[in-house]
N, C-alpha and C. Protein backbone atom coordinates (compact mmCIF):
# COMPACT_ATOMS: atom_id res chain seq x y z
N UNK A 1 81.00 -201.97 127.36
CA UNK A 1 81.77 -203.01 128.03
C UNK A 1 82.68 -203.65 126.99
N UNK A 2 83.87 -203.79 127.82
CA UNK A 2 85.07 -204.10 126.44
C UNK A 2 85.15 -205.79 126.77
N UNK A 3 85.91 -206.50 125.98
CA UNK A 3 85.64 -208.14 125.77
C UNK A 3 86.55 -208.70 127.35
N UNK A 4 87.31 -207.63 127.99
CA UNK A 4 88.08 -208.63 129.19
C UNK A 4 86.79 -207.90 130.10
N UNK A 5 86.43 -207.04 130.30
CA UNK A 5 85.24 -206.74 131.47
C UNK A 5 84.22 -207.60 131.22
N UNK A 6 83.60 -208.33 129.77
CA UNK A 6 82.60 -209.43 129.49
C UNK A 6 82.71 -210.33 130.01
N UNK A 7 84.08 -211.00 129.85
CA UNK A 7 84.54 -212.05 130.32
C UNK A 7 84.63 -212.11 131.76
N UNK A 8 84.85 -210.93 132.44
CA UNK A 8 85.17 -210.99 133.41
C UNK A 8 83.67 -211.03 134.19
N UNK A 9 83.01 -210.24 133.90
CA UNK A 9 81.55 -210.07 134.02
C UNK A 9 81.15 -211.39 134.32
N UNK A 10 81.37 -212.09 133.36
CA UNK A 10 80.58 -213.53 132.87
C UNK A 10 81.02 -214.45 134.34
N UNK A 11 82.24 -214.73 134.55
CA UNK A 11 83.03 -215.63 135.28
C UNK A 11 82.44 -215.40 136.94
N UNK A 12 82.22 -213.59 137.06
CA UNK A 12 81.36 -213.54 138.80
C UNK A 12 80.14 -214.13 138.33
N UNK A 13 79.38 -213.96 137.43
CA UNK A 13 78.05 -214.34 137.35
C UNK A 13 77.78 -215.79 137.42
N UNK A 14 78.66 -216.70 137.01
CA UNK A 14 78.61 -218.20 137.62
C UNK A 14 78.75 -218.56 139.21
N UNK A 15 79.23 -217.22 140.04
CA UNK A 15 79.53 -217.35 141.59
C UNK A 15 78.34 -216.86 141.65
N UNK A 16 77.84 -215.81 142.00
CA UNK A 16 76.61 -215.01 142.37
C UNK A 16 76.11 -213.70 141.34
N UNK A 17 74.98 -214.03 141.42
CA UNK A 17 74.10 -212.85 140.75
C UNK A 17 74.62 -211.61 140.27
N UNK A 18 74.28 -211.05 139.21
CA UNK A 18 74.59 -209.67 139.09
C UNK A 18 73.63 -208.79 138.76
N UNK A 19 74.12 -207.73 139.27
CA UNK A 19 72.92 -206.66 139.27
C UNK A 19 72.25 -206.58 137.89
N UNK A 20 71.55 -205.87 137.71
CA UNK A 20 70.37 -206.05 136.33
C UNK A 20 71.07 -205.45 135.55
N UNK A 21 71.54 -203.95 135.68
CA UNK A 21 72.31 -203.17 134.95
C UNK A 21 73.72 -203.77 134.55
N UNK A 22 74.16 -204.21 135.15
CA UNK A 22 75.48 -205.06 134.36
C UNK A 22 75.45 -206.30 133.53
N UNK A 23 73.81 -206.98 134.25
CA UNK A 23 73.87 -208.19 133.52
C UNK A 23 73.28 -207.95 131.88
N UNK A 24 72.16 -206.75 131.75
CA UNK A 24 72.17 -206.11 130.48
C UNK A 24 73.23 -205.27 129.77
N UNK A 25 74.18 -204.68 130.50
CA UNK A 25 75.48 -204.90 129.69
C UNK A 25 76.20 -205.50 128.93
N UNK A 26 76.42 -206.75 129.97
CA UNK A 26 77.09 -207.84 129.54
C UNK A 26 76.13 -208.45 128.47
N UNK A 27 74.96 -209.20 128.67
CA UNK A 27 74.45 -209.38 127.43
C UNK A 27 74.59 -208.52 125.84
N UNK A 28 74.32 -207.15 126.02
CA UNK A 28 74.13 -206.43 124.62
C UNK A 28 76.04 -206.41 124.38
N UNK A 29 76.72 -206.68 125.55
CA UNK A 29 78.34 -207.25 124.50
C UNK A 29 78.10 -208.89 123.61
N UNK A 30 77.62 -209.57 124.63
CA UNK A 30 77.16 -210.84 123.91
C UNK A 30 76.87 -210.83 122.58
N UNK A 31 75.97 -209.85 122.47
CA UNK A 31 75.12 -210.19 121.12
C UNK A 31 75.83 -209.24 120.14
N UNK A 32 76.80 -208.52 120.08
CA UNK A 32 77.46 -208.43 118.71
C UNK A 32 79.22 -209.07 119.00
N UNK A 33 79.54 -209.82 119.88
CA UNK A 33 80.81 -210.42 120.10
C UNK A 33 80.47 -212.02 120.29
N UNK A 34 81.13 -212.44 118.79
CA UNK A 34 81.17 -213.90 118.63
C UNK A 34 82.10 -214.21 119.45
N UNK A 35 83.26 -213.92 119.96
CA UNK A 35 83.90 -214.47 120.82
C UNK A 35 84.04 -214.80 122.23
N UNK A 36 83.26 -213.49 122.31
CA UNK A 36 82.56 -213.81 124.26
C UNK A 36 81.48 -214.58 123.99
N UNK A 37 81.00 -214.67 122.94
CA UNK A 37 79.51 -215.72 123.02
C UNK A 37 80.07 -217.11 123.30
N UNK A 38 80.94 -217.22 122.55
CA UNK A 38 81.56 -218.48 122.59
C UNK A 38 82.25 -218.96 124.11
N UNK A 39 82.96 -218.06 124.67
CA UNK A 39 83.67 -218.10 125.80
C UNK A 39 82.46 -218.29 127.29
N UNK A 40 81.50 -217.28 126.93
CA UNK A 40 80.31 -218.04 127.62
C UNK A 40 79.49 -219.47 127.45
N UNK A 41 79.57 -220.02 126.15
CA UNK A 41 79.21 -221.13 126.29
C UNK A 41 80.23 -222.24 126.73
N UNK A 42 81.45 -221.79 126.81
CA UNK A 42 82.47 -222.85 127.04
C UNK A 42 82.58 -223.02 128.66
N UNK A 43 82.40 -221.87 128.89
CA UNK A 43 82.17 -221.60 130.95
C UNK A 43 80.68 -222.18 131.35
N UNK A 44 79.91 -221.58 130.27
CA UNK A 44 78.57 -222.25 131.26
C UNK A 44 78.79 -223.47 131.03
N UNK A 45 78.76 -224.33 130.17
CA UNK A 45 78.77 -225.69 129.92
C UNK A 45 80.18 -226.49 130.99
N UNK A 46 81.44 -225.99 131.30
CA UNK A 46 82.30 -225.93 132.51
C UNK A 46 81.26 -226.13 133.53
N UNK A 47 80.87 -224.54 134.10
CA UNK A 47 80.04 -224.87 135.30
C UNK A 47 79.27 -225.62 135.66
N UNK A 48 78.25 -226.14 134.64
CA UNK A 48 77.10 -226.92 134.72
C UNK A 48 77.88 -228.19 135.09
N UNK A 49 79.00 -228.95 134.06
CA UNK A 49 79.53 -230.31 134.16
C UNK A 49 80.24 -230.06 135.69
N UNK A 50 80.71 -229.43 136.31
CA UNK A 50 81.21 -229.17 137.76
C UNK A 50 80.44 -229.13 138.71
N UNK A 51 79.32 -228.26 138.42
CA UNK A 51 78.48 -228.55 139.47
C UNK A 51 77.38 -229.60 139.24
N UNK A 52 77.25 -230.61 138.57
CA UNK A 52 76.47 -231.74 137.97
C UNK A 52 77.45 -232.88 139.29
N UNK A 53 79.14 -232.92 138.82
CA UNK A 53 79.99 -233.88 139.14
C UNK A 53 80.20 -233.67 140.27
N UNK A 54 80.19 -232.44 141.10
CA UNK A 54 80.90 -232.40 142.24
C UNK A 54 79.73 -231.75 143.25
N UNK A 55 79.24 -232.90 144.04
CA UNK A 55 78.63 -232.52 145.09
C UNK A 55 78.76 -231.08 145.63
N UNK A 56 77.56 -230.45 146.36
CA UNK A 56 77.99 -229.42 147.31
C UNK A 56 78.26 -229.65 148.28
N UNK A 57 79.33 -228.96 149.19
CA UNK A 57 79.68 -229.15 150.56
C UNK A 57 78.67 -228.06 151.42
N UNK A 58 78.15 -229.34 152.37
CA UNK A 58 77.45 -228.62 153.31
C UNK A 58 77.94 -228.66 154.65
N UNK A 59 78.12 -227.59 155.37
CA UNK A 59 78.78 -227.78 156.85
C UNK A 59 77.69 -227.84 158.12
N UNK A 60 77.97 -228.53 159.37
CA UNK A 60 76.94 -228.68 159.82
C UNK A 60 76.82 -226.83 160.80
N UNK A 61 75.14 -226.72 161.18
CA UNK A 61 75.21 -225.27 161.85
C UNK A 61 76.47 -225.12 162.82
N UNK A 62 76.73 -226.02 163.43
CA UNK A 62 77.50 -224.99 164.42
C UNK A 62 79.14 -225.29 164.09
N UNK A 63 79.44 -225.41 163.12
CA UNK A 63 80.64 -225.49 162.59
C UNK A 63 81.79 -224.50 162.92
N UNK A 64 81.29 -223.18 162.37
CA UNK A 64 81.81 -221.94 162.90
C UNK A 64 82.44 -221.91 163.62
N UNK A 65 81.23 -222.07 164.66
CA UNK A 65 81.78 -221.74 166.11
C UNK A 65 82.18 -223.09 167.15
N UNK A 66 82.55 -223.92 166.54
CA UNK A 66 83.32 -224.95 167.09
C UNK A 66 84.73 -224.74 166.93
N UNK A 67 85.10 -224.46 165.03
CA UNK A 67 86.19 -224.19 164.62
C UNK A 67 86.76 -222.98 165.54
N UNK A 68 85.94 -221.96 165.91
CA UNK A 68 86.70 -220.81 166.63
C UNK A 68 86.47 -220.83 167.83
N UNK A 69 86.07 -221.96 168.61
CA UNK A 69 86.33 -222.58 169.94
C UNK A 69 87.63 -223.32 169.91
N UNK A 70 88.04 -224.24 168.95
CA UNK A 70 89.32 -224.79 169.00
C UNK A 70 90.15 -223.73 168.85
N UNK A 71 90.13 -222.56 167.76
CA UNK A 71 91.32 -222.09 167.24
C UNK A 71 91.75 -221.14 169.03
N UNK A 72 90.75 -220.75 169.64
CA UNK A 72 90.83 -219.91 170.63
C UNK A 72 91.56 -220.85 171.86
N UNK A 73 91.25 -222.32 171.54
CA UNK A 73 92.07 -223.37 172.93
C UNK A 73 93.39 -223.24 172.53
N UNK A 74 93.71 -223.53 171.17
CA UNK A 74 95.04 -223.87 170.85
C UNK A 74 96.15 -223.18 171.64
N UNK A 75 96.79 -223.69 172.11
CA UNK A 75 98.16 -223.10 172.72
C UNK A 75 98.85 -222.32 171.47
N UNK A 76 99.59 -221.41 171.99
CA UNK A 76 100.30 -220.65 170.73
C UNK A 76 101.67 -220.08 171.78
N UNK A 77 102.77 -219.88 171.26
CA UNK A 77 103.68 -219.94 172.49
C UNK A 77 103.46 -217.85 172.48
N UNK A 78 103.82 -217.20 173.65
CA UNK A 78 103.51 -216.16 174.26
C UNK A 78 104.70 -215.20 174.07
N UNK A 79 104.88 -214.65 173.00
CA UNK A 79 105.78 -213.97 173.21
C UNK A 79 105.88 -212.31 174.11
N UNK A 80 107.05 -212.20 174.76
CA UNK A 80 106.79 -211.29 175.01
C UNK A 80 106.20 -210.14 174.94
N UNK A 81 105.14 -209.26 175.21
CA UNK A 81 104.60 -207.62 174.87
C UNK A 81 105.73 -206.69 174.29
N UNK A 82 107.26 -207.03 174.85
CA UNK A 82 108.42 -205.77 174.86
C UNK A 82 109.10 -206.38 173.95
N UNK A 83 109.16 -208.11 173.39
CA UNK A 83 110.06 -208.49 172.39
C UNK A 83 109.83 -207.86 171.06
N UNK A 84 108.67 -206.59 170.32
CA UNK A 84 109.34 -206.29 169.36
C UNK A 84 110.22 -204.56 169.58
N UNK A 85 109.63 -204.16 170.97
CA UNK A 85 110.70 -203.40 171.41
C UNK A 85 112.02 -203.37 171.36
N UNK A 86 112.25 -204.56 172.43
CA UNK A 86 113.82 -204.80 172.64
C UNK A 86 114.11 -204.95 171.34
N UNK A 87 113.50 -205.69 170.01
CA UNK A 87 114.18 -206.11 168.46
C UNK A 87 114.85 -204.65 167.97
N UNK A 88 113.92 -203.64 168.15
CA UNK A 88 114.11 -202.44 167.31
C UNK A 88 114.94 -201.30 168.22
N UNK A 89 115.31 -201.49 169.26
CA UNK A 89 115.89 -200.85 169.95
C UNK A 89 117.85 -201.86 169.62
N UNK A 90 117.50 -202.58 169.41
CA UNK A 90 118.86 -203.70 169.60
C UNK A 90 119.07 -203.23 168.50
N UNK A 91 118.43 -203.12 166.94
CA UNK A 91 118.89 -203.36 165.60
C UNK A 91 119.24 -202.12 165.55
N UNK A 92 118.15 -200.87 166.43
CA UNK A 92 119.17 -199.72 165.83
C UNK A 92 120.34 -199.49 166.93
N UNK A 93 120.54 -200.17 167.84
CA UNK A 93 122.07 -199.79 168.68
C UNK A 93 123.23 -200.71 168.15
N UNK A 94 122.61 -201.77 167.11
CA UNK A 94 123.90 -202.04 166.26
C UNK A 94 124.54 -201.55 165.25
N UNK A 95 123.26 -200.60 164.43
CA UNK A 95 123.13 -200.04 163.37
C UNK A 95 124.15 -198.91 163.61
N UNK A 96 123.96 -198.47 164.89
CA UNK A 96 124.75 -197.16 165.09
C UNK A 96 125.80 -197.10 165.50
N UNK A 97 126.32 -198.34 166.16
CA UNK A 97 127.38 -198.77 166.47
C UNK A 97 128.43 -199.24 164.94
N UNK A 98 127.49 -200.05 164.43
CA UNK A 98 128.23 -200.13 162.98
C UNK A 98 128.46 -198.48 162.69
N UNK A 99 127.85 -197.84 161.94
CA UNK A 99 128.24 -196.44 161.68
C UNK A 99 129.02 -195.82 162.11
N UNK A 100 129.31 -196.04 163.75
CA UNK A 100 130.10 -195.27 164.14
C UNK A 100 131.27 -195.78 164.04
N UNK A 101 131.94 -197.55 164.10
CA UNK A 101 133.41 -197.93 163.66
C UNK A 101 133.51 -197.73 162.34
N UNK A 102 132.63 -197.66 161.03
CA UNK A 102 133.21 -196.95 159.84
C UNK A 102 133.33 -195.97 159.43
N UNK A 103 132.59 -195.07 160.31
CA UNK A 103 132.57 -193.57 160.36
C UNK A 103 133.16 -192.85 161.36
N UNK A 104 133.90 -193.03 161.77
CA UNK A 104 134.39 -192.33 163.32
C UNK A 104 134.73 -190.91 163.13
N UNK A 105 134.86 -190.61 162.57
CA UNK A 105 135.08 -189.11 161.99
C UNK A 105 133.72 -188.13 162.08
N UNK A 106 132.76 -188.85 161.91
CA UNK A 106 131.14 -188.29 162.35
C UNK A 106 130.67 -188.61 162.88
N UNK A 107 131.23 -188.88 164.26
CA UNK A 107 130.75 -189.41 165.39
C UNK A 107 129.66 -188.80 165.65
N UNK A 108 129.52 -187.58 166.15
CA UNK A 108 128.64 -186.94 166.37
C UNK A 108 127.14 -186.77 165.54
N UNK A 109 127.54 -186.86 164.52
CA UNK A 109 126.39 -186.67 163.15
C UNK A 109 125.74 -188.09 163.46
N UNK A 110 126.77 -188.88 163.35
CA UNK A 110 125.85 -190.48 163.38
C UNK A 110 124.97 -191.12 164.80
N UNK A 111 125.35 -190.33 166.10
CA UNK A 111 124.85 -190.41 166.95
C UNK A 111 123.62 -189.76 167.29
N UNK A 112 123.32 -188.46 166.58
CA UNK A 112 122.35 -187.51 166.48
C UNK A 112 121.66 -187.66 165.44
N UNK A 113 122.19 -188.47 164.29
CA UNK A 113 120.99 -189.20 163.40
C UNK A 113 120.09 -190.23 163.70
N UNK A 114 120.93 -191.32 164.25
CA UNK A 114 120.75 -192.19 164.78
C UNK A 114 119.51 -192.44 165.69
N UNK A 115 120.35 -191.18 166.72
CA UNK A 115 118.75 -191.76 167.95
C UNK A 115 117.64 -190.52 167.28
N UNK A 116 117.74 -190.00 166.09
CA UNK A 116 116.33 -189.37 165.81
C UNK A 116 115.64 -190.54 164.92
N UNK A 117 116.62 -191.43 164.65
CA UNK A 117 116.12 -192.28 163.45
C UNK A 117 115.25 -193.29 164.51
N UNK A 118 116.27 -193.25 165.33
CA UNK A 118 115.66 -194.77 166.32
C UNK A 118 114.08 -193.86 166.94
N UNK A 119 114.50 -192.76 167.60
CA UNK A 119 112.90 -192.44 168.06
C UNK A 119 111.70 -192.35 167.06
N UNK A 120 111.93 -191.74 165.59
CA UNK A 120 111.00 -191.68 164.59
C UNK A 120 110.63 -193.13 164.76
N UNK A 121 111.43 -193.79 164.07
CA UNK A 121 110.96 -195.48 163.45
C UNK A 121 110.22 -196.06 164.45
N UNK A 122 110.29 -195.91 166.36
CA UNK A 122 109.75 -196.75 167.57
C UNK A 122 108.34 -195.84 166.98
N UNK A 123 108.18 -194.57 167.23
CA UNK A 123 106.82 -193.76 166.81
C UNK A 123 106.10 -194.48 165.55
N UNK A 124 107.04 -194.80 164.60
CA UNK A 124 105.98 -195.66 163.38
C UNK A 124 105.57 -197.08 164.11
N UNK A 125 106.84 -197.31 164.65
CA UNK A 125 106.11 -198.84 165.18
C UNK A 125 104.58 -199.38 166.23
N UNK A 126 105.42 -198.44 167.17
CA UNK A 126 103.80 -198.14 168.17
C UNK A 126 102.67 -197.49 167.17
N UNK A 127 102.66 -197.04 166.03
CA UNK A 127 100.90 -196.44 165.87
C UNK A 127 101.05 -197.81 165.10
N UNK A 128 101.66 -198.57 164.06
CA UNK A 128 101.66 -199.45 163.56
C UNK A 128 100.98 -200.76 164.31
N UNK A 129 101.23 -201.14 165.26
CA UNK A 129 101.45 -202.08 166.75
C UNK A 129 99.90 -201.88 166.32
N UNK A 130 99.71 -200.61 167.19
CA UNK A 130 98.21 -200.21 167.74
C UNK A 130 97.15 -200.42 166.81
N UNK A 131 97.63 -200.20 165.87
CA UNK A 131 96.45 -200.10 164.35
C UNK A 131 96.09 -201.88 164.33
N UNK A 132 97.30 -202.37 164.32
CA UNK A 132 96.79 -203.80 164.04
C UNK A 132 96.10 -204.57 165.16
N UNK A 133 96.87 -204.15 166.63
CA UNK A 133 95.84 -204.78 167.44
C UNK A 133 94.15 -203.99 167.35
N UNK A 134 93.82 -203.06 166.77
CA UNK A 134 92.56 -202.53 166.99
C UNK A 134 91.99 -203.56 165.74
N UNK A 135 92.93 -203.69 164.75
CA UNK A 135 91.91 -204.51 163.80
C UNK A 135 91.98 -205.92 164.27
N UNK A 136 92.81 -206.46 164.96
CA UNK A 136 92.89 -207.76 165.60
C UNK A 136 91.65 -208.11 166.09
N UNK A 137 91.30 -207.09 167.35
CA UNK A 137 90.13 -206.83 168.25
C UNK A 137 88.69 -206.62 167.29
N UNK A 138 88.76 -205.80 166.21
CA UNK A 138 87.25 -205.94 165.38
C UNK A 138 87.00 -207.31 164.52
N UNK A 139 88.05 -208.31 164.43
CA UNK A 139 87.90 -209.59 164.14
C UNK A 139 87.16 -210.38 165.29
């Protein structure tokens, strides 16, 4: 274990426990590195005066699920299901419209790029869409 993984080691172990095998790691760096020794006594003695001074916060049991009773009342305004449709259908019929008054000469090319570009990108959007409402739903 090198002196930023010690340190780093050291700093979870004031949050929660560490496994046996790392915490004898981290020790046998301790004991030939004067400088993580030191850096551990400057954190534990930190932690201790922090958690000495500053109460713990305790929440009452049904906290949780009060908080996610309100968050679920809250009004939130409704946007349309089709408004990020119509967005990406609009941006690329301007897109192509731009192209085509500076390009008029490839009319054709830019029209046949265009709507392959516009059908690819709607295909990323819908599995995109879908992926997030499925992780929406496992929340």
């Amino acid at each position: 274990m090198n002196c930023q993984q010690a340190r780093e080691t050291l700093l979870d172990s004031l949050i929660e426990p560490l496994r046996a095998e790392v915490q004898l790691s981290m020790e046998d760096h301790l004991v030939g590195c004067e400088a993580c020794r030191l850096f551990a006594g400057v954190q534990t003695s930190i932690d201790a005066r922090l958690t000495a001074t500053v109460p713990a916060v305790s929440l009452s049991a049904g906290f949780r699920s009060s908080l996610r009773g309100r968050l679920d009342r809250r009004q939130l305004p409704k946007w349309s299901e089709s408004l990020p449709d119509i967005a990406h259908l609009a941006g690329c019929a301007v897109g192509i419209v731009l192209l085509l008054l500076i390009l008029p000469q490839y009319s054709k090319i830019v029209l046949l790029a265009g709507s392959g570009f516009t059908v690819v990108t709607y295909f990323v959007q819908a599995v995109v869409r879908t992926s997030m409402d499925r992780m929406e739903a496992n929340l």
